[in-house]
N, C-alpha and C. Protein backbone atom coordinates (compact mmCIF):
# COMPACT_ATOMS: atom_id res chain seq x y z
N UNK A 1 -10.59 59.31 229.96
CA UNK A 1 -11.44 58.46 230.74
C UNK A 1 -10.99 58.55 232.20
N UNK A 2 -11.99 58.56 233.31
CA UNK A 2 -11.60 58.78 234.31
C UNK A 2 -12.05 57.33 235.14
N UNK A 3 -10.61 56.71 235.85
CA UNK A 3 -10.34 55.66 236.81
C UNK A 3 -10.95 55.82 237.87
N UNK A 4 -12.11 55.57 238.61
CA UNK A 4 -12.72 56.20 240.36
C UNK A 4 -12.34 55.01 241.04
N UNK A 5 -10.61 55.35 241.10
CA UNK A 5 -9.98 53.97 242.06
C UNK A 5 -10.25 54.20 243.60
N UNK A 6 -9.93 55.83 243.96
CA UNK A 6 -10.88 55.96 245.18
C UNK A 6 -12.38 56.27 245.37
N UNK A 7 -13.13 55.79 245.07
CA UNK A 7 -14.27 55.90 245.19
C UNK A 7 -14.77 56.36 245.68
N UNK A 8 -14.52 58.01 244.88
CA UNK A 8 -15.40 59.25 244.88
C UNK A 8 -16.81 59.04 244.54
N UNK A 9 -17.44 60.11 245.06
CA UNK A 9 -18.82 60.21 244.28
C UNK A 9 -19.54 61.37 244.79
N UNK A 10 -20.20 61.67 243.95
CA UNK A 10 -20.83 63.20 244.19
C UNK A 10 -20.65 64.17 243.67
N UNK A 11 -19.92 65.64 244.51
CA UNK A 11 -19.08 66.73 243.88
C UNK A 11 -18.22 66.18 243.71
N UNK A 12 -17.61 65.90 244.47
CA UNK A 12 -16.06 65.08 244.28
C UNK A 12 -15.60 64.52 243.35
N UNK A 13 -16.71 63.64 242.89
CA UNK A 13 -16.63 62.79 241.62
C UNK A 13 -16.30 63.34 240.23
N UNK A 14 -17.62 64.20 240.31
CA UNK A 14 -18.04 65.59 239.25
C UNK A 14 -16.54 65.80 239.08
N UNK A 15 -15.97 66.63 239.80
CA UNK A 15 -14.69 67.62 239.78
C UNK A 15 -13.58 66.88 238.89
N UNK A 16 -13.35 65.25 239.62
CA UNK A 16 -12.23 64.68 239.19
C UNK A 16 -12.32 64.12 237.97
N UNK A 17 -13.91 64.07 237.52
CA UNK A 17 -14.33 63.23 235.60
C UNK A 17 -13.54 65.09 234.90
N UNK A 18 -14.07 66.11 235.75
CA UNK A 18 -13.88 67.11 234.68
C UNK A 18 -12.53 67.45 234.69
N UNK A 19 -11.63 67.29 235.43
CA UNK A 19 -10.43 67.63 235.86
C UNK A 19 -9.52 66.55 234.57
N UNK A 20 -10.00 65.34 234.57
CA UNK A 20 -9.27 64.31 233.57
C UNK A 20 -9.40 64.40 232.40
N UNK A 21 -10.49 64.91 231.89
CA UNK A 21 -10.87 65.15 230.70
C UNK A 21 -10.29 66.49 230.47
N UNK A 22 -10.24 67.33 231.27
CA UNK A 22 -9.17 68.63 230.65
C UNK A 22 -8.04 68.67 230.65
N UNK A 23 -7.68 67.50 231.20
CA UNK A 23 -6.22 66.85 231.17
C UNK A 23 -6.01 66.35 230.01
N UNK A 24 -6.77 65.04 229.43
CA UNK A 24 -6.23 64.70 227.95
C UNK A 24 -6.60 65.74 227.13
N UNK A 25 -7.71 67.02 227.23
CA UNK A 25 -8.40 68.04 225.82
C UNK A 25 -6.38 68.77 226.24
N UNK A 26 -6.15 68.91 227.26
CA UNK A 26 -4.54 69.78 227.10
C UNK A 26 -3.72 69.62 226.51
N UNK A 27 -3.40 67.80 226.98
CA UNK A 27 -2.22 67.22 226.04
C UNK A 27 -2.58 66.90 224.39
N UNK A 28 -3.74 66.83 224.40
CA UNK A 28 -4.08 66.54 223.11
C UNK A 28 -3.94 68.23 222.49
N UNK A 29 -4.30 68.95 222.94
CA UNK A 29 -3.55 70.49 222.12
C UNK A 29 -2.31 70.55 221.99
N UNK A 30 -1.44 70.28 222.83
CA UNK A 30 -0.11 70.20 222.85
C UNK A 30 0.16 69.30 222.12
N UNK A 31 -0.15 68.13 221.52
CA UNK A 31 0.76 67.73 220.34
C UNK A 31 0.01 68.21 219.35
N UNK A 32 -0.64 68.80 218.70
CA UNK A 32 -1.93 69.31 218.00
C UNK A 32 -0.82 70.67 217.57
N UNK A 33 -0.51 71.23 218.53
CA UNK A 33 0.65 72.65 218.35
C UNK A 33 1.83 72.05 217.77
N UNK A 34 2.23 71.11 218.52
CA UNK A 34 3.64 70.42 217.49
C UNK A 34 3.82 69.43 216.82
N UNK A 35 3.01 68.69 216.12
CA UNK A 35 2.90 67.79 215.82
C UNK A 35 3.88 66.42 215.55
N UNK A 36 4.58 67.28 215.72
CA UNK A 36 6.26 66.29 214.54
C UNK A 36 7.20 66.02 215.95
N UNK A 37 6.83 66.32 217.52
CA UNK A 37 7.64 66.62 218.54
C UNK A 37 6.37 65.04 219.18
N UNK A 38 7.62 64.03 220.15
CA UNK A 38 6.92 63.42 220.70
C UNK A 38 7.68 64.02 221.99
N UNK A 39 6.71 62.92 222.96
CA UNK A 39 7.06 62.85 224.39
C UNK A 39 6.66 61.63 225.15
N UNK A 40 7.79 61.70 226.11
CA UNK A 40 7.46 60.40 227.20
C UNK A 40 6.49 61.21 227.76
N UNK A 41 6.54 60.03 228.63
CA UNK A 41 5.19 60.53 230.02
C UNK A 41 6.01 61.78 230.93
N UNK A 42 6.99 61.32 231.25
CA UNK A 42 7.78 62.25 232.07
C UNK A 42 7.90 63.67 231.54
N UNK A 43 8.28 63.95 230.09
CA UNK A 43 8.73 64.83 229.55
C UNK A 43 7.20 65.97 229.30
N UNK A 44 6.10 64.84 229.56
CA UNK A 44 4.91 65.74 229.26
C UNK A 44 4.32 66.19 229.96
N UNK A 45 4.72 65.27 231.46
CA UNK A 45 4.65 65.69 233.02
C UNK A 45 5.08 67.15 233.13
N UNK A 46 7.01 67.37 233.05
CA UNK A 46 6.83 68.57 232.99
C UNK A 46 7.17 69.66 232.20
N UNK A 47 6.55 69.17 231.06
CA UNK A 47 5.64 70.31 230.21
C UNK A 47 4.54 71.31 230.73
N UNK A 48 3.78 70.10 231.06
CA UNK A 48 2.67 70.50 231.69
C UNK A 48 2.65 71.22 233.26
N UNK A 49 3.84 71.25 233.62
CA UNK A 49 4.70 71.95 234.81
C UNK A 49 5.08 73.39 234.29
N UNK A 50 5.65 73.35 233.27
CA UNK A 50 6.36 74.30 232.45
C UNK A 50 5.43 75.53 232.46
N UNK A 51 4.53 74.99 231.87
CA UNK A 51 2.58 75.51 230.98
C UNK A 51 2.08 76.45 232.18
N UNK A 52 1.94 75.78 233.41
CA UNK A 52 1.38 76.46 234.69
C UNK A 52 0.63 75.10 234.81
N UNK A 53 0.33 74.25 234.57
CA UNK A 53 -1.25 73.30 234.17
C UNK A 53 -0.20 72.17 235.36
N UNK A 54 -1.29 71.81 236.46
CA UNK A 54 -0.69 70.74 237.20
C UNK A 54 -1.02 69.58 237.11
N UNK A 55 -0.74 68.74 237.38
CA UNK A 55 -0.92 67.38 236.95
C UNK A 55 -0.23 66.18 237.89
N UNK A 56 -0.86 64.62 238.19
CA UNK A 56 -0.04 63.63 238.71
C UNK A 56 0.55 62.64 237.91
N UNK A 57 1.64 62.38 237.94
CA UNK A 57 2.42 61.86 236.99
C UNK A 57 1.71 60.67 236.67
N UNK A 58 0.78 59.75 237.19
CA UNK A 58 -0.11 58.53 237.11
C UNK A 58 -1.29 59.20 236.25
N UNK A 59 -1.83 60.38 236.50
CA UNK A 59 -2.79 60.94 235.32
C UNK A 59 -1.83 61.32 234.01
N UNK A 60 -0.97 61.78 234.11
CA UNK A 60 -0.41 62.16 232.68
C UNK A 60 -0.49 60.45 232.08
N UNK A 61 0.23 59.51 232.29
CA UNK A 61 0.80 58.46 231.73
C UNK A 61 -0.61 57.89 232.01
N UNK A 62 -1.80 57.96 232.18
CA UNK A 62 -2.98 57.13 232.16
C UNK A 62 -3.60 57.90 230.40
N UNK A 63 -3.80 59.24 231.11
CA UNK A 63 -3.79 60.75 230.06
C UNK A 63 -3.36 59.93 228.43
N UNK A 64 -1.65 59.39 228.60
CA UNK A 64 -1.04 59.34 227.15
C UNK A 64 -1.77 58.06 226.55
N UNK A 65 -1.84 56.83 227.54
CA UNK A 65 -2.70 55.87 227.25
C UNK A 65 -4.06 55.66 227.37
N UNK A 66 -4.84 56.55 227.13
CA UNK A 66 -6.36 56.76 226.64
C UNK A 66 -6.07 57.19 225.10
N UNK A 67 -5.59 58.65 225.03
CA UNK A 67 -5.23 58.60 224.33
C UNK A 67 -5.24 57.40 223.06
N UNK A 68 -3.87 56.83 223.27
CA UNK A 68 -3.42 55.85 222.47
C UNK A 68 -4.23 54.62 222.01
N UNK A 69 -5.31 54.57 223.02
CA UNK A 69 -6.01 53.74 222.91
C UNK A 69 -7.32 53.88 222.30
N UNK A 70 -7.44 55.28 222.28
CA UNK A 70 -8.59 56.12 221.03
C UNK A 70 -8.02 56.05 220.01
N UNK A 71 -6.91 55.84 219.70
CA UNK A 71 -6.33 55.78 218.06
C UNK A 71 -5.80 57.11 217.71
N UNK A 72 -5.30 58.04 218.61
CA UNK A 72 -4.95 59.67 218.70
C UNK A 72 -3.90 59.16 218.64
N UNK A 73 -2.77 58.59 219.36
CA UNK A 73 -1.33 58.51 219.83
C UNK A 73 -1.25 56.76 219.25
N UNK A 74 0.48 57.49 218.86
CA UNK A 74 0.77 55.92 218.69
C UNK A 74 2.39 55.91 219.73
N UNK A 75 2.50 55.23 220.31
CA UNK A 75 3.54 54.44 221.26
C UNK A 75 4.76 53.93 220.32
N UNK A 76 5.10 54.82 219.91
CA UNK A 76 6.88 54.35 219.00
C UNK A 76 7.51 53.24 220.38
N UNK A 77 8.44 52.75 218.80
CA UNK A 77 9.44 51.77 219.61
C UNK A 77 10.58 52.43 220.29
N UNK A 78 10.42 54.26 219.96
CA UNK A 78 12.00 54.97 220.26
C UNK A 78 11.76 54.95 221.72
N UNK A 79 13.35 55.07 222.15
CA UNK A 79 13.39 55.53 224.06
C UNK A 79 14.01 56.36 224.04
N UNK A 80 13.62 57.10 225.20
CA UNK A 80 14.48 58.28 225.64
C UNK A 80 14.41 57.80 227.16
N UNK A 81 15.83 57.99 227.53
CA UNK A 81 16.18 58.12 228.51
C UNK A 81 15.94 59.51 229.88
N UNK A 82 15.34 59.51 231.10
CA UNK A 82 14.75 60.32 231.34
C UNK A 82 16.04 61.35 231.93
N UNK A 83 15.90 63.11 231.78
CA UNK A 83 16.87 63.58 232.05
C UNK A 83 17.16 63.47 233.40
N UNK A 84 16.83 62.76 234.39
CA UNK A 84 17.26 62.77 235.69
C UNK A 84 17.72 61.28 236.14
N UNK A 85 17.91 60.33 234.74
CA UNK A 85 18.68 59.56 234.79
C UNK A 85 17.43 58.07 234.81
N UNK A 86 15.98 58.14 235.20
CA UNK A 86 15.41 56.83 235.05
C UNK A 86 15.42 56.24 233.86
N UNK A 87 14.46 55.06 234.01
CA UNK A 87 14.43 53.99 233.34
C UNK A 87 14.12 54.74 231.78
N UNK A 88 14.67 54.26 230.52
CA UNK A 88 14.27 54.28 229.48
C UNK A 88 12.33 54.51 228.99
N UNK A 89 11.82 55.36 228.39
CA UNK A 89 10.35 55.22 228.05
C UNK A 89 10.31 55.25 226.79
N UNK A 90 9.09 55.02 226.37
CA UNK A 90 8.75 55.12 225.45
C UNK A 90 8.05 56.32 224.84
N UNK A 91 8.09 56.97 223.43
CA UNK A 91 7.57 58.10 223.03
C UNK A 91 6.53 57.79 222.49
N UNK A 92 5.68 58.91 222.80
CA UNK A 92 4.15 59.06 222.25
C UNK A 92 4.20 59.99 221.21
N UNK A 93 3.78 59.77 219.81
CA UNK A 93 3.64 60.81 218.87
C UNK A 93 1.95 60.39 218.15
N UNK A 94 1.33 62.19 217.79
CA UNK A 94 0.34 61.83 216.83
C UNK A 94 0.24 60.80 216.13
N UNK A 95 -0.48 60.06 215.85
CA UNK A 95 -0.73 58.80 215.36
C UNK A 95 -0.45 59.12 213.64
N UNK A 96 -1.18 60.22 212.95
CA UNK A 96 -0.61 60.22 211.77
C UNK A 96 0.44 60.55 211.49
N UNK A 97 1.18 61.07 212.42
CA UNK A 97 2.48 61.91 212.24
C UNK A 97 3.62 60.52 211.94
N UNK A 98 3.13 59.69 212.60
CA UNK A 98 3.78 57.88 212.61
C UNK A 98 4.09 57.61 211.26
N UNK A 99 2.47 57.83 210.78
CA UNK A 99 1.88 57.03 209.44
C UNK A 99 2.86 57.92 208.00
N UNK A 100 2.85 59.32 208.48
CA UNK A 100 3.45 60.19 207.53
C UNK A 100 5.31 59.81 207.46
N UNK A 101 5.56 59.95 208.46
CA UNK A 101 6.75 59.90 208.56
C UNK A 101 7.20 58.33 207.71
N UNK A 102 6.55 57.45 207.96
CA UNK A 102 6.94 56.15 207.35
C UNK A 102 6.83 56.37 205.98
N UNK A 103 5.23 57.47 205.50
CA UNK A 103 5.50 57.56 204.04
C UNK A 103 6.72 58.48 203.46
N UNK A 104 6.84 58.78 204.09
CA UNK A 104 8.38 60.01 204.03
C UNK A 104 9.43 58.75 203.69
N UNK A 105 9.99 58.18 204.57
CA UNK A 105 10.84 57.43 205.09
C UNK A 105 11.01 56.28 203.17
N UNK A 106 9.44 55.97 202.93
CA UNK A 106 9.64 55.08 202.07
C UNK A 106 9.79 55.82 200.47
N UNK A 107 9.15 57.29 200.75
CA UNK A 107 9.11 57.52 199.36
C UNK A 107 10.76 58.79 199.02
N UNK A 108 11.31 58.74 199.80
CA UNK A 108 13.16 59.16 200.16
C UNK A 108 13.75 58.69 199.44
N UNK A 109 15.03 59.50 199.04
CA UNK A 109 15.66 58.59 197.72
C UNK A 109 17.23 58.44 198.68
């Protein structure tokens, strides 16, 4: 979903709805490829650095929470600490990957 906090409109507009939306169709491939691997916002930031694919760290972490809020991603209680030393986040994993793992977890001897 795209935020028009500066209030674009026009081409401009056009560019930045299509630009956001190929932003979450990316990250949503990328956990789609690994399924069982989460990520903070940061860590998917630069992933997506890694990839060639650029991105603003306020679209990734908007990106993970659309997402999450379509019912794609679920927001674990785990933290990771970021490697350059910030604040603790929270991990985003496939939403069934959540659901599986708990049935794992319960049906374990």
């Amino acid at each position: 979903m795209y935020y028009n906090t500066l209030n674009f409109s026009g081409k401009r507009l056009d560019e930045n709805v299509n630009k956001c939306s190929s932003l979450q169709t990316t990250i949503k491939n990328i956990f789609e490829a690994d399924r069982w691997r989460g990520f903070t916002r940061d860590e998917m930031y630069f992933y997506l650095q890694e990839i060639g694919r650029s991105a603003v760290l306020s679209s990734v972490g908007r990106a993970l929470t659309d997402l999450k809020n379509e019912g794609y991603l679920h927001r674990s209680k785990e933290l990771r600490r970021h490697k350059l030393g910030h604040a603790e986040q929270s991990v985003y994993y496939v939403q069934r990957v959540e659901l599986e793992k708990k049935h794992l977890e319960k049906d374990s001897f």
